[in-house]
PDB file of N, CA and C in Angstrom:
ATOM      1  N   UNK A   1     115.768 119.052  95.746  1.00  0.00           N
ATOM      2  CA  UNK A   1     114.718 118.621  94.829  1.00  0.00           C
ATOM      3  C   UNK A   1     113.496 118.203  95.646  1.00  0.00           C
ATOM      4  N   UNK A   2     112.420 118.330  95.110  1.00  0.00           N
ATOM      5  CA  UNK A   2     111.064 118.163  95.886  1.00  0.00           C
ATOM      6  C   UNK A   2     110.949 116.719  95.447  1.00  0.00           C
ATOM      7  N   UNK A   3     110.228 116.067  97.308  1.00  0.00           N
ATOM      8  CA  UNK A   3     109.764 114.643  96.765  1.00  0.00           C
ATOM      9  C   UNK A   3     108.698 114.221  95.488  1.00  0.00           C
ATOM     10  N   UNK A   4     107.983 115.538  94.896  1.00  0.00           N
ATOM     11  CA  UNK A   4     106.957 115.146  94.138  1.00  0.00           C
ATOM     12  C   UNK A   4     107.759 114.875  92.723  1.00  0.00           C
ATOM     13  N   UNK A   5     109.056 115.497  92.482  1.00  0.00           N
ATOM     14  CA  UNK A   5     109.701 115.683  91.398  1.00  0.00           C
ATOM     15  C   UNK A   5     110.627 113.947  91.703  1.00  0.00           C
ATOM     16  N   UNK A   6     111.054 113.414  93.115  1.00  0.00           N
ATOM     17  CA  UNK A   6     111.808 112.395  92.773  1.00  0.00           C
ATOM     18  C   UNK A   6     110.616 111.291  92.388  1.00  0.00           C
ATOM     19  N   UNK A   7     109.449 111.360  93.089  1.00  0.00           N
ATOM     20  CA  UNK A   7     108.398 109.938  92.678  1.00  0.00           C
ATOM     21  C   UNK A   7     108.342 110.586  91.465  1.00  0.00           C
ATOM     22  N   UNK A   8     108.041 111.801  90.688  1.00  0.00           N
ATOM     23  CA  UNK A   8     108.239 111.751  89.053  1.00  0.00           C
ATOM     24  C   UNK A   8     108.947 111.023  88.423  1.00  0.00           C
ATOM     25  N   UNK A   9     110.322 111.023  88.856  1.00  0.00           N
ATOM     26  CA  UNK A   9     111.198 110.568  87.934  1.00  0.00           C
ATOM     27  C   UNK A   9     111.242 109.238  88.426  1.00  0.00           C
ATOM     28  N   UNK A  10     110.927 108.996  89.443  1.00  0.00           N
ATOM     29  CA  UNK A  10     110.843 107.246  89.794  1.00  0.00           C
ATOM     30  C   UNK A  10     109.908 106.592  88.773  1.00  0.00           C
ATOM     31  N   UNK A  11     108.821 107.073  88.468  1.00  0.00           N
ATOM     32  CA  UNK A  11     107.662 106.664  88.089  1.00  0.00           C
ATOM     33  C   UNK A  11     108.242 106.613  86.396  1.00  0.00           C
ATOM     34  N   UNK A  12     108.343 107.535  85.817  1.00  0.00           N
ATOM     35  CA  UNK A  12     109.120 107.968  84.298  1.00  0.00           C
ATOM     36  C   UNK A  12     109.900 106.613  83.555  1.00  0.00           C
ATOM     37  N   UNK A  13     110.639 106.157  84.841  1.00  0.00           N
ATOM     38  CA  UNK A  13     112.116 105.401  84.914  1.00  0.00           C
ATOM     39  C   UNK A  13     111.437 104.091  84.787  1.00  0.00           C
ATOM     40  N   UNK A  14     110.317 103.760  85.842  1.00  0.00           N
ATOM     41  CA  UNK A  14     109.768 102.085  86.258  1.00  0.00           C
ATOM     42  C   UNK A  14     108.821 102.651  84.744  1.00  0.00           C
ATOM     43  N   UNK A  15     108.353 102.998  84.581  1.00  0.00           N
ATOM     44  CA  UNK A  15     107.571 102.525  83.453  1.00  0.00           C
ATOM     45  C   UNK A  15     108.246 102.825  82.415  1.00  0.00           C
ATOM     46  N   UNK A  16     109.455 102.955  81.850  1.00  0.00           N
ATOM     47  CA  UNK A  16     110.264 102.188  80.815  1.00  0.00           C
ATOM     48  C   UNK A  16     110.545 101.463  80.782  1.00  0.00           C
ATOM     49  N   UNK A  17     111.165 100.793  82.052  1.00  0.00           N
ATOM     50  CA  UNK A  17     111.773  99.480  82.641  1.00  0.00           C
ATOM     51  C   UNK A  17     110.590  98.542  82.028  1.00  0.00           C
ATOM     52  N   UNK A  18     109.150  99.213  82.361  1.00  0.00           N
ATOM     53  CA  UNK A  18     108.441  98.103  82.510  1.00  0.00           C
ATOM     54  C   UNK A  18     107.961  97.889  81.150  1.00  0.00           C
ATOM     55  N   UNK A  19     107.909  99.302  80.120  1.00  0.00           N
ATOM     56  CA  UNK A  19     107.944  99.115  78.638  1.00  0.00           C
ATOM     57  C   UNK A  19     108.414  98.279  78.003  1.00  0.00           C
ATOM     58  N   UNK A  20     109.889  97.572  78.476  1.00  0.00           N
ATOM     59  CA  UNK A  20     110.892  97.089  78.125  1.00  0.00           C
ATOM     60  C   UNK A  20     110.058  95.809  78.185  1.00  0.00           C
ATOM     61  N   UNK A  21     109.974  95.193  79.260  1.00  0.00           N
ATOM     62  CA  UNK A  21     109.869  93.617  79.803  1.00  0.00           C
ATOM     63  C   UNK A  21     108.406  93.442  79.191  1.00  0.00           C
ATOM     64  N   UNK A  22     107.319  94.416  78.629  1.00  0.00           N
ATOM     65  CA  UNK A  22     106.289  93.965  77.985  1.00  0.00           C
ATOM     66  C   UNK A  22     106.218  94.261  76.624  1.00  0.00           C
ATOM     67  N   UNK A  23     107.773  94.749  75.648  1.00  0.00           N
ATOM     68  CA  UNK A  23     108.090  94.801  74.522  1.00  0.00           C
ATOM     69  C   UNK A  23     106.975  95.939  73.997  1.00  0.00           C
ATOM     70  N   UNK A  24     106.749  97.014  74.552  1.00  0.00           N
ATOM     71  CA  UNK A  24     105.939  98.406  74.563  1.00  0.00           C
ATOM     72  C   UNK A  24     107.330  99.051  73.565  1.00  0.00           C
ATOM     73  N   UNK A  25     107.401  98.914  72.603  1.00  0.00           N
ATOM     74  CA  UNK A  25     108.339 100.090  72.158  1.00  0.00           C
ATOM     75  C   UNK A  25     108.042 101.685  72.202  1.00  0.00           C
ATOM     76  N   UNK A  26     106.849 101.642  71.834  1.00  0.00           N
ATOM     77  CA  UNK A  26     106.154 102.855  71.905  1.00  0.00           C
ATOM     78  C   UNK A  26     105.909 103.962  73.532  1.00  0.00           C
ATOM     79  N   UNK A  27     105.843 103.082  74.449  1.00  0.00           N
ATOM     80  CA  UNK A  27     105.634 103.157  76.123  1.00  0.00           C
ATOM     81  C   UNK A  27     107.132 104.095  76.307  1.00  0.00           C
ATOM     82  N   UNK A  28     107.707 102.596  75.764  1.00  0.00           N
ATOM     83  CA  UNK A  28     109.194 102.619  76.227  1.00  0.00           C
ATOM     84  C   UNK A  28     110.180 104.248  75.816  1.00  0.00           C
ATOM     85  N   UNK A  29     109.891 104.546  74.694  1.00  0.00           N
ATOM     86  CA  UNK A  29     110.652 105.551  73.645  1.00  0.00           C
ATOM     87  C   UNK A  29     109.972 107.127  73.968  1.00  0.00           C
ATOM     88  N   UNK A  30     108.140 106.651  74.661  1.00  0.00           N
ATOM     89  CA  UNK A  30     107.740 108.080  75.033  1.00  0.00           C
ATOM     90  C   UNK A  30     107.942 108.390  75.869  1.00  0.00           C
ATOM     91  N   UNK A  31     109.162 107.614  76.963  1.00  0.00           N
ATOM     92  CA  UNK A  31     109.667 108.767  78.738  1.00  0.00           C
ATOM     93  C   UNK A  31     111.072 108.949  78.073  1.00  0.00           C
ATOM     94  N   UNK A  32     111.786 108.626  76.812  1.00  0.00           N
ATOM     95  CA  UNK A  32     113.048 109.410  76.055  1.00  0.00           C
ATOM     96  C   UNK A  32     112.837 111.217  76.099  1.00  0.00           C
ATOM     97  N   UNK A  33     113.637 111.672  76.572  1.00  0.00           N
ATOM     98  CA  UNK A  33     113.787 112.780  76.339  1.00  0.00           C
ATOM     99  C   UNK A  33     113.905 113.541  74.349  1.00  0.00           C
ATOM    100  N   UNK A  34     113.169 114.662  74.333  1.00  0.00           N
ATOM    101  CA  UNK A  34     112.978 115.050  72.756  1.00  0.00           C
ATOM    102  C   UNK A  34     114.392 115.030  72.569  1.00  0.00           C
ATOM    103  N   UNK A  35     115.438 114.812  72.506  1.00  0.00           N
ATOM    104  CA  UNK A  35     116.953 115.091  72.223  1.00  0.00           C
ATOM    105  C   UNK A  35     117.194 113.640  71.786  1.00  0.00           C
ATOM    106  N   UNK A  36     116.800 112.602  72.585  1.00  0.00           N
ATOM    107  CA  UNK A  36     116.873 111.017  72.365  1.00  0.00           C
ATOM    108  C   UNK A  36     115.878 110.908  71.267  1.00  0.00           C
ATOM    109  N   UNK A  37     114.610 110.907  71.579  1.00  0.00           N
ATOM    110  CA  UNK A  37     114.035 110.856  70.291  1.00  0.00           C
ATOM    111  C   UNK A  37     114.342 110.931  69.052  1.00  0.00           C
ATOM    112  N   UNK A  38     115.033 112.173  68.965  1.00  0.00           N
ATOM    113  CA  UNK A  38     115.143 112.800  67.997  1.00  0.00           C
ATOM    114  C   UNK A  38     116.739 112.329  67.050  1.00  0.00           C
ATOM    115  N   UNK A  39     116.890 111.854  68.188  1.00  0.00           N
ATOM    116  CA  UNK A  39     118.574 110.796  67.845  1.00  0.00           C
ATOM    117  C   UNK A  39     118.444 109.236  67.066  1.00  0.00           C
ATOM    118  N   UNK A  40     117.160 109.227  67.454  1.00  0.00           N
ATOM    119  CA  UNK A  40     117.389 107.610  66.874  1.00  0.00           C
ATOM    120  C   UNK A  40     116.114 107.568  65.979  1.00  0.00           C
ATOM    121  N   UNK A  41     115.154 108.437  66.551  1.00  0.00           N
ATOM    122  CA  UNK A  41     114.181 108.829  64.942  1.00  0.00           C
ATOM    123  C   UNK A  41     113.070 107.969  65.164  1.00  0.00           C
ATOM    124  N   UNK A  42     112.987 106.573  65.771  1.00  0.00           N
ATOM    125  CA  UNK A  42     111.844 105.539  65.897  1.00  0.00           C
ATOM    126  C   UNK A  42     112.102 105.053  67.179  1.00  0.00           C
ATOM    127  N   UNK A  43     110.899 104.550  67.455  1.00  0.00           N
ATOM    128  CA  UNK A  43     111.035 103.599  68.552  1.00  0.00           C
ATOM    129  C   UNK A  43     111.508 101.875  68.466  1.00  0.00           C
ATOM    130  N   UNK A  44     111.266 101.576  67.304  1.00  0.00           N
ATOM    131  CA  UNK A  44     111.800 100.474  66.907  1.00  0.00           C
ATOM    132  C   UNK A  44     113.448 100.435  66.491  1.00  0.00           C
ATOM    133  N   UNK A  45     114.030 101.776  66.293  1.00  0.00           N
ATOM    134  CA  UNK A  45     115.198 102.210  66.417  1.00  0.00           C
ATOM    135  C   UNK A  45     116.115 101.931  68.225  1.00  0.00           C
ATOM    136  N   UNK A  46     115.301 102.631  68.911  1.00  0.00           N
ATOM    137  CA  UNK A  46     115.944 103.489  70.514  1.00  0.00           C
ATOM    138  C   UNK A  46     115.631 101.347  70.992  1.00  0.00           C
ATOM    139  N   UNK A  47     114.415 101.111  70.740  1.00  0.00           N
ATOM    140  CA  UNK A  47     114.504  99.925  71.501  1.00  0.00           C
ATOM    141  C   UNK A  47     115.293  98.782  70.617  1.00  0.00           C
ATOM    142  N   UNK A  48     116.277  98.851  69.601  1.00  0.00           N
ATOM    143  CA  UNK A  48     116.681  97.586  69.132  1.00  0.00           C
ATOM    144  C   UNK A  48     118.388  98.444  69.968  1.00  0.00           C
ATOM    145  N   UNK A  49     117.969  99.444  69.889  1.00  0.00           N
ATOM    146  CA  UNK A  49     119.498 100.117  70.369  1.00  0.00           C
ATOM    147  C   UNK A  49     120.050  99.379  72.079  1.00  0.00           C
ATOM    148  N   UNK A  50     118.794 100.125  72.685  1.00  0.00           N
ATOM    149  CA  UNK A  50     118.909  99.555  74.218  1.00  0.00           C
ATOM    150  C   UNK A  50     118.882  97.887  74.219  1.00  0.00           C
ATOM    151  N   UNK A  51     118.584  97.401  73.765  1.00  0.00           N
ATOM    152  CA  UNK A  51     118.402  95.721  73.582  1.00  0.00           C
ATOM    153  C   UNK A  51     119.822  95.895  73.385  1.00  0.00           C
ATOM    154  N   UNK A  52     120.281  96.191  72.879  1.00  0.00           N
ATOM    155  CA  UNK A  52     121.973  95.969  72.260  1.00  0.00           C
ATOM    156  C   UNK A  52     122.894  96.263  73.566  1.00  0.00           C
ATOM    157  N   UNK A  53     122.778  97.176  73.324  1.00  0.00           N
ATOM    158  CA  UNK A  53     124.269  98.297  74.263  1.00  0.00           C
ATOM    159  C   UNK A  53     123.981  98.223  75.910  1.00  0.00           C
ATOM    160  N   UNK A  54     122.294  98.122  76.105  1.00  0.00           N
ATOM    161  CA  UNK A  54     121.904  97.945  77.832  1.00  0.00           C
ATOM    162  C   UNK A  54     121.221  96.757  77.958  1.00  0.00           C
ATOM    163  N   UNK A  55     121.228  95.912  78.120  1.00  0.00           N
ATOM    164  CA  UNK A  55     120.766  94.282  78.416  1.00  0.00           C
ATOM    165  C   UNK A  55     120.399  94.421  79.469  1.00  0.00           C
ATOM    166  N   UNK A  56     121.003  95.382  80.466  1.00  0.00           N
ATOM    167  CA  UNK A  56     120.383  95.050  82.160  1.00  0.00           C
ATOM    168  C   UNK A  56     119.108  96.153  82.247  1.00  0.00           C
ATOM    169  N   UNK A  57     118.917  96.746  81.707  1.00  0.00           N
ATOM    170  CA  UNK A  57     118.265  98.082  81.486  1.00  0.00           C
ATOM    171  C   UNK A  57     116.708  97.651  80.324  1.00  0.00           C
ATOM    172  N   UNK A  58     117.399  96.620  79.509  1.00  0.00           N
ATOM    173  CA  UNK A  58     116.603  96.616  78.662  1.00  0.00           C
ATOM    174  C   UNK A  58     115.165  95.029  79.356  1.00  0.00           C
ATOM    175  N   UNK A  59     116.298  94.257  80.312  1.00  0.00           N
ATOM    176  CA  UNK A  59     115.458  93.224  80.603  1.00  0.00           C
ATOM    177  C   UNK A  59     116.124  92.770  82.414  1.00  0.00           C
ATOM    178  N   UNK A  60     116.047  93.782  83.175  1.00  0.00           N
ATOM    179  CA  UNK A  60     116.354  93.416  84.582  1.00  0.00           C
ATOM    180  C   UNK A  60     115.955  92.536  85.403  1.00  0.00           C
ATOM    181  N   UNK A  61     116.710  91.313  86.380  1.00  0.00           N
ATOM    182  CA  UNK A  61     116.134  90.864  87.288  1.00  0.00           C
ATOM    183  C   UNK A  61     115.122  91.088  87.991  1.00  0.00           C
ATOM    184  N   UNK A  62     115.848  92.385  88.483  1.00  0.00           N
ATOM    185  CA  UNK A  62     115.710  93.341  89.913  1.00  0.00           C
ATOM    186  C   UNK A  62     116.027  94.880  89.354  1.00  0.00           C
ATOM    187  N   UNK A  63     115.185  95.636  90.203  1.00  0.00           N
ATOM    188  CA  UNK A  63     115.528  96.933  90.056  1.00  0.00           C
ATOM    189  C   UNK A  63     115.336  97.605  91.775  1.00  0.00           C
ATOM    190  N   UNK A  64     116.155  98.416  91.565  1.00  0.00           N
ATOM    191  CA  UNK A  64     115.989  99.335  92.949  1.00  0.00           C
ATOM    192  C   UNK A  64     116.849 100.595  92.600  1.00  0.00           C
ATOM    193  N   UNK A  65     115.524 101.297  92.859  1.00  0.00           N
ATOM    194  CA  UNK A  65     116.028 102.609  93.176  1.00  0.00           C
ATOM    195  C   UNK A  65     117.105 103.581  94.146  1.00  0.00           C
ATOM    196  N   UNK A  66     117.851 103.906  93.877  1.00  0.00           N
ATOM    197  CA  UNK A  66     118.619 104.495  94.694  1.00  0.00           C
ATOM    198  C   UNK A  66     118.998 106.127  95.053  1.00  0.00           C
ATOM    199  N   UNK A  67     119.500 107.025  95.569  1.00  0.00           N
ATOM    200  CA  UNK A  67     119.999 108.439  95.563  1.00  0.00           C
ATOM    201  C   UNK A  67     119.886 109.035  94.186  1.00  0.00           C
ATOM    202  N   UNK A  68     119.256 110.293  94.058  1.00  0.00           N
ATOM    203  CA  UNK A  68     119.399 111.467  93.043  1.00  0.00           C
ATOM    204  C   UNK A  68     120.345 112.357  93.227  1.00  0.00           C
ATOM    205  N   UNK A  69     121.334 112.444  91.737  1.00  0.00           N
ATOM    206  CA  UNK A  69     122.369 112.816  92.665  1.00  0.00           C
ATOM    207  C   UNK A  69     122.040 114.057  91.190  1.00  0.00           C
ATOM    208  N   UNK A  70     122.897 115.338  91.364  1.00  0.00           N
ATOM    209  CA  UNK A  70     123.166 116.416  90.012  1.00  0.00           C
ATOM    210  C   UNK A  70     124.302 115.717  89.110  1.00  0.00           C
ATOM    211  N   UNK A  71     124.399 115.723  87.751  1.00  0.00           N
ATOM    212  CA  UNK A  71     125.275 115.628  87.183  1.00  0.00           C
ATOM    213  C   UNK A  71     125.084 116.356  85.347  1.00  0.00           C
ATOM    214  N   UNK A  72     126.122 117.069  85.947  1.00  0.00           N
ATOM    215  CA  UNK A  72     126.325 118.007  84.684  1.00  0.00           C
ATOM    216  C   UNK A  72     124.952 119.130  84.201  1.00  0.00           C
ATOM    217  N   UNK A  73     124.658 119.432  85.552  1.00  0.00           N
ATOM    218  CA  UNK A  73     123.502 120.184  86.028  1.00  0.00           C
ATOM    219  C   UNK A  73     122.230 119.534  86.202  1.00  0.00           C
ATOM    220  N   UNK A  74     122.071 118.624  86.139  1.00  0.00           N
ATOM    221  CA  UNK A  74     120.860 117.762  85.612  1.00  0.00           C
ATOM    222  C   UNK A  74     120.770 116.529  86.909  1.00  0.00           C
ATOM    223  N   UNK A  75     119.594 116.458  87.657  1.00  0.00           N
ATOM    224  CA  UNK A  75     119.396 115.305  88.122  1.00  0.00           C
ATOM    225  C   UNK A  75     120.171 114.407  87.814  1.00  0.00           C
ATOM    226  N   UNK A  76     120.012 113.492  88.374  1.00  0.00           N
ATOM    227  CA  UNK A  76     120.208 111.959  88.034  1.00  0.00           C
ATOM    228  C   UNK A  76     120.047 111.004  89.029  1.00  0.00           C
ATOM    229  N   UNK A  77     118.893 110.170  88.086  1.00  0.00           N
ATOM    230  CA  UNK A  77     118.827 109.035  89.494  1.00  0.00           C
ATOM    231  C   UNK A  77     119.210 108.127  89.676  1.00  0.00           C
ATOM    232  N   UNK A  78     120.192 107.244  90.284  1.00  0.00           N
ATOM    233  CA  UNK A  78     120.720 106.312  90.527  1.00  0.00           C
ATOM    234  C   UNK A  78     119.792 104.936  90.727  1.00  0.00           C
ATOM    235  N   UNK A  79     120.085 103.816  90.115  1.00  0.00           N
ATOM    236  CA  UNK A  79     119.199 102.957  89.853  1.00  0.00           C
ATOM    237  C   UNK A  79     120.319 101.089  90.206  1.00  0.00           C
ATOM    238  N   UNK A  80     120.273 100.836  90.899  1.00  0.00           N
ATOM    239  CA  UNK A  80     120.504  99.422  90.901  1.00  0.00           C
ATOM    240  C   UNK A  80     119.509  98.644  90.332  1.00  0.00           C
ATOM    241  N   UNK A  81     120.454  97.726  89.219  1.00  0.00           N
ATOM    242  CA  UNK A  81     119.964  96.877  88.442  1.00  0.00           C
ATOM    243  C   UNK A  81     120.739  95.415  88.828  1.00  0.00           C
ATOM    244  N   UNK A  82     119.930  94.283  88.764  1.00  0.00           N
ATOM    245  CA  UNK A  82     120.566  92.775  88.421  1.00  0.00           C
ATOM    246  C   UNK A  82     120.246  92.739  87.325  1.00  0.00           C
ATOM    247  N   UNK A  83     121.206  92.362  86.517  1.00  0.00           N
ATOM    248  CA  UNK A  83     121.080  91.565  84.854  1.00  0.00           C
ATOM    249  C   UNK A  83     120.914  90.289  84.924  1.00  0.00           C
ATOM    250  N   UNK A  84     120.508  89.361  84.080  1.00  0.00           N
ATOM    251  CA  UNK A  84     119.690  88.015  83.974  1.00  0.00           C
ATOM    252  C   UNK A  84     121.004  87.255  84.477  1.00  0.00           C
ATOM    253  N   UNK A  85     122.115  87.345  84.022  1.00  0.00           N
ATOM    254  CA  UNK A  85     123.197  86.900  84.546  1.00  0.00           C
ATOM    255  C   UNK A  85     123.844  86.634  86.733  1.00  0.00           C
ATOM    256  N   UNK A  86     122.946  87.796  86.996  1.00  0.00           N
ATOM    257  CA  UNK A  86     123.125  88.319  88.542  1.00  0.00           C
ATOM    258  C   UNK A  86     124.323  89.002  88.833  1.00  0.00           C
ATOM    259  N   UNK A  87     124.368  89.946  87.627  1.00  0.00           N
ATOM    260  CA  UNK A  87     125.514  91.435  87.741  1.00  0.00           C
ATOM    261  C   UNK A  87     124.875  92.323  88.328  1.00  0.00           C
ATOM    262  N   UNK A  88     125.946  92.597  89.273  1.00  0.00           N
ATOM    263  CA  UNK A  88     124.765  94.055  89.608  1.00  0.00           C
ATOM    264  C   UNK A  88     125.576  95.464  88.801  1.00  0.00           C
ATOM    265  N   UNK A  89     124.649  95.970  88.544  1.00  0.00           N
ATOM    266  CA  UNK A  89     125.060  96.891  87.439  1.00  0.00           C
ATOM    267  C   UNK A  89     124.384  98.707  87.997  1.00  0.00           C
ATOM    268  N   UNK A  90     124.844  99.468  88.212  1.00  0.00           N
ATOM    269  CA  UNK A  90     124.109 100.989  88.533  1.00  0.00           C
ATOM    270  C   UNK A  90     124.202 101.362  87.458  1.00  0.00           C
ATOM    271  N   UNK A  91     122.840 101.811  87.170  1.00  0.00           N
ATOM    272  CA  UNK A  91     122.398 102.808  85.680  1.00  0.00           C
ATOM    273  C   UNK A  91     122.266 104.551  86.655  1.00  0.00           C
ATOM    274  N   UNK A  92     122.980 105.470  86.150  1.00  0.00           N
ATOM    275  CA  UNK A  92     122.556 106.153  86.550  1.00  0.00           C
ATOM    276  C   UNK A  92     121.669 107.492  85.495  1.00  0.00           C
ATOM    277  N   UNK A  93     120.726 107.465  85.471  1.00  0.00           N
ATOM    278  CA  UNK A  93     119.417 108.251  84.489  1.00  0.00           C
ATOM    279  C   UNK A  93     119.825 109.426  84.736  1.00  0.00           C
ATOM    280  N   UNK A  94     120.132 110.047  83.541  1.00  0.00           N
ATOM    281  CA  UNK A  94     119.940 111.561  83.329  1.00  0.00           C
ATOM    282  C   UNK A  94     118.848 112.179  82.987  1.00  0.00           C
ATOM    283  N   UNK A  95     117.865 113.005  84.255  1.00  0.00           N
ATOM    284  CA  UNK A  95     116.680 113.484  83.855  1.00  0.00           C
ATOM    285  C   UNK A  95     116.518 115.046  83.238  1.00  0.00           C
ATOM    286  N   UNK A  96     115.406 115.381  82.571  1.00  0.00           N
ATOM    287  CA  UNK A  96     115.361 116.530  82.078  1.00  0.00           C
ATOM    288  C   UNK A  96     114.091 116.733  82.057  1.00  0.00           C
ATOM    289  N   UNK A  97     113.301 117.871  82.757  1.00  0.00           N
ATOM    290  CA  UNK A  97     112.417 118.370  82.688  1.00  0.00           C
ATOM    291  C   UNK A  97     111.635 119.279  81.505  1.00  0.00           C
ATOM    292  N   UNK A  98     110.448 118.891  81.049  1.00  0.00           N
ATOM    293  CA  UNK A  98     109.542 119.484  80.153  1.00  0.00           C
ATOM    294  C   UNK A  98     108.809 120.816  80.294  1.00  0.00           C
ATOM    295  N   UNK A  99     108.994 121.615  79.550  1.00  0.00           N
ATOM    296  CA  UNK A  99     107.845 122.807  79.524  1.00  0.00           C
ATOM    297  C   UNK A  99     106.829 122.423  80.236  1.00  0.00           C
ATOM    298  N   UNK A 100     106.426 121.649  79.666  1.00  0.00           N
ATOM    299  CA  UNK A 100     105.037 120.741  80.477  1.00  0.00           C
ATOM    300  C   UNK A 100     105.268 120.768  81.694  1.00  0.00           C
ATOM    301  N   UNK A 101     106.407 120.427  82.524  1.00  0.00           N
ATOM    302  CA  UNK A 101     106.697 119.977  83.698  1.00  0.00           C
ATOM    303  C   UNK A 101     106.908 118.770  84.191  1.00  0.00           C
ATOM    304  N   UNK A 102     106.525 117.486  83.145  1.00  0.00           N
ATOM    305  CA  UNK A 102     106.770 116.056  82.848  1.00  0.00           C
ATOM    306  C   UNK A 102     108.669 116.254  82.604  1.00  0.00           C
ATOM    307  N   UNK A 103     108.805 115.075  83.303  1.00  0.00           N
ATOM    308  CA  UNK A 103     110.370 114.659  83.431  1.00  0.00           C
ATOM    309  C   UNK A 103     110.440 113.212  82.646  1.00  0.00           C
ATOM    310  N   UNK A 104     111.387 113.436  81.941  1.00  0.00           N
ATOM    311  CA  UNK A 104     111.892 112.602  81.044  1.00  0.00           C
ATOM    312  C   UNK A 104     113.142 112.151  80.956  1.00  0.00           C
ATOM    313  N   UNK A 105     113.756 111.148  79.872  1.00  0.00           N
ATOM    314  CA  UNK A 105     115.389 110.034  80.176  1.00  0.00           C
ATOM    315  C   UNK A 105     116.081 110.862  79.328  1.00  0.00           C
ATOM    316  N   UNK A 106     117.458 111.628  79.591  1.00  0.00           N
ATOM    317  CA  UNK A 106     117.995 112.342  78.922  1.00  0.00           C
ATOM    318  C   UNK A 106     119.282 111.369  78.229  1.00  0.00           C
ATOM    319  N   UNK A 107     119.427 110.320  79.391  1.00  0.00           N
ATOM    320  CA  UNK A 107     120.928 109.465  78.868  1.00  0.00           C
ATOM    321  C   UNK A 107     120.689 108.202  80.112  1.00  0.00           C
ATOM    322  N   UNK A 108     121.509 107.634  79.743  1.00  0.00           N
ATOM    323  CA  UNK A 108     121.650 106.823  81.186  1.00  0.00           C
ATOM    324  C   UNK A 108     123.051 106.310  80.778  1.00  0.00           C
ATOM    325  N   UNK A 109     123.765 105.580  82.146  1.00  0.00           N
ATOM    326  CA  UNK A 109     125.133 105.522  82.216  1.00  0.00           C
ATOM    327  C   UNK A 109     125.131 104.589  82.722  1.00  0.00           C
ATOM    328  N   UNK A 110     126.157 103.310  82.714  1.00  0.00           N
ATOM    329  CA  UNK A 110     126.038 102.230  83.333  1.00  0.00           C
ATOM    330  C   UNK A 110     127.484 101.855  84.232  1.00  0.00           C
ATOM    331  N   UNK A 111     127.472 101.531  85.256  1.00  0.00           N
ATOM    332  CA  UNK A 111     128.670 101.116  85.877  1.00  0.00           C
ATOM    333  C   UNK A 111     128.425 100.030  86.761  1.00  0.00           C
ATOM    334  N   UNK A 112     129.192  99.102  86.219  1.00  0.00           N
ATOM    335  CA  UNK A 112     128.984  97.536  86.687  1.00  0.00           C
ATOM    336  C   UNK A 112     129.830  97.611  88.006  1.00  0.00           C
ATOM    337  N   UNK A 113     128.960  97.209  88.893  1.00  0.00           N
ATOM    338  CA  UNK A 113     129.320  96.778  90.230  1.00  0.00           C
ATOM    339  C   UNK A 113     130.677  96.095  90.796  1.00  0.00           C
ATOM    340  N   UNK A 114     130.506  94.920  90.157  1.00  0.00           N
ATOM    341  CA  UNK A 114     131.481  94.003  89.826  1.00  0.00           C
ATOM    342  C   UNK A 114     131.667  92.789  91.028  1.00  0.00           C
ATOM    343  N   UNK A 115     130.171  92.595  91.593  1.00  0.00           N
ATOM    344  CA  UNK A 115     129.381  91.877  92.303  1.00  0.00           C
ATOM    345  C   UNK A 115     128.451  90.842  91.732  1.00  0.00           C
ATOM    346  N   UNK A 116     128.531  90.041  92.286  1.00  0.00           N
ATOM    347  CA  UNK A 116     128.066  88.904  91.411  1.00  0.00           C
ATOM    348  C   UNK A 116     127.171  88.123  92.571  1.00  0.00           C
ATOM    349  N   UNK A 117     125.656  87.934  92.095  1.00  0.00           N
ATOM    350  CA  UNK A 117     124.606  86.979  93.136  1.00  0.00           C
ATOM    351  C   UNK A 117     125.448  86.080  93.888  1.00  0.00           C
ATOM    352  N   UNK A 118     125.514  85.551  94.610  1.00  0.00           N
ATOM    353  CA  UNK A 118     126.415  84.357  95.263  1.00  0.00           C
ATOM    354  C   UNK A 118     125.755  83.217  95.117  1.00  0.00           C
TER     355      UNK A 118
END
């Protein structure tokens, strides 16, 4: 993968994150991939969803980026998260590229560390 395509999807990823923490529903729901969109229908939908089901995703300590790895043909970028708690939690983002050529959030996956701040 070309570095211009991973700062894409870096960039895609931090400004949802950052949608999130300035309650942008709208910000937040337009780096969703049209498949997500189209799943939850609103943005006041996708963001009461992620508030629910991703807490570390929806309001992170810390974020750091990590390895792009393929999964299930598709990018994916690996993302260390702290949750308000100090879980560390890996989201890993399923990206999908646009006609346009804009890269967008196809899914994300969460697997808790099971590390805890000290």
């Amino acid at each position: 993968m070309a570095e211009v395509d991973r700062r894409a999807i870096r960039q895609v990823i931090g400004q949802q994150i950052a949608a999130f923490q300035q309650n942008d529903a709208i910000a937040a729901f337009s780096q969703a991939a049209p498949g997500i969109q189209q799943q939850f229908g609103s943005a006041d939908n996708f963001v009461a969803m992620v508030e629910a089901a991703y807490p570390s995703v929806y309001r992170p300590r810390s974020v750091v980026f990590e390895n792009v790895l393929t999964v299930e043909d598709l990018p994916a970028q690996q993302v260390m998260l702290m949750d308000q708690a100090g879980q560390l939690i890996r989201a890993t983002y399923l990206m999908q590229q646009q006609r346009t050529g804009e890269w967008k959030i196809a899914g994300c996956y969460l697997t808790p560390m099971g590390l805890k701040e000290g």
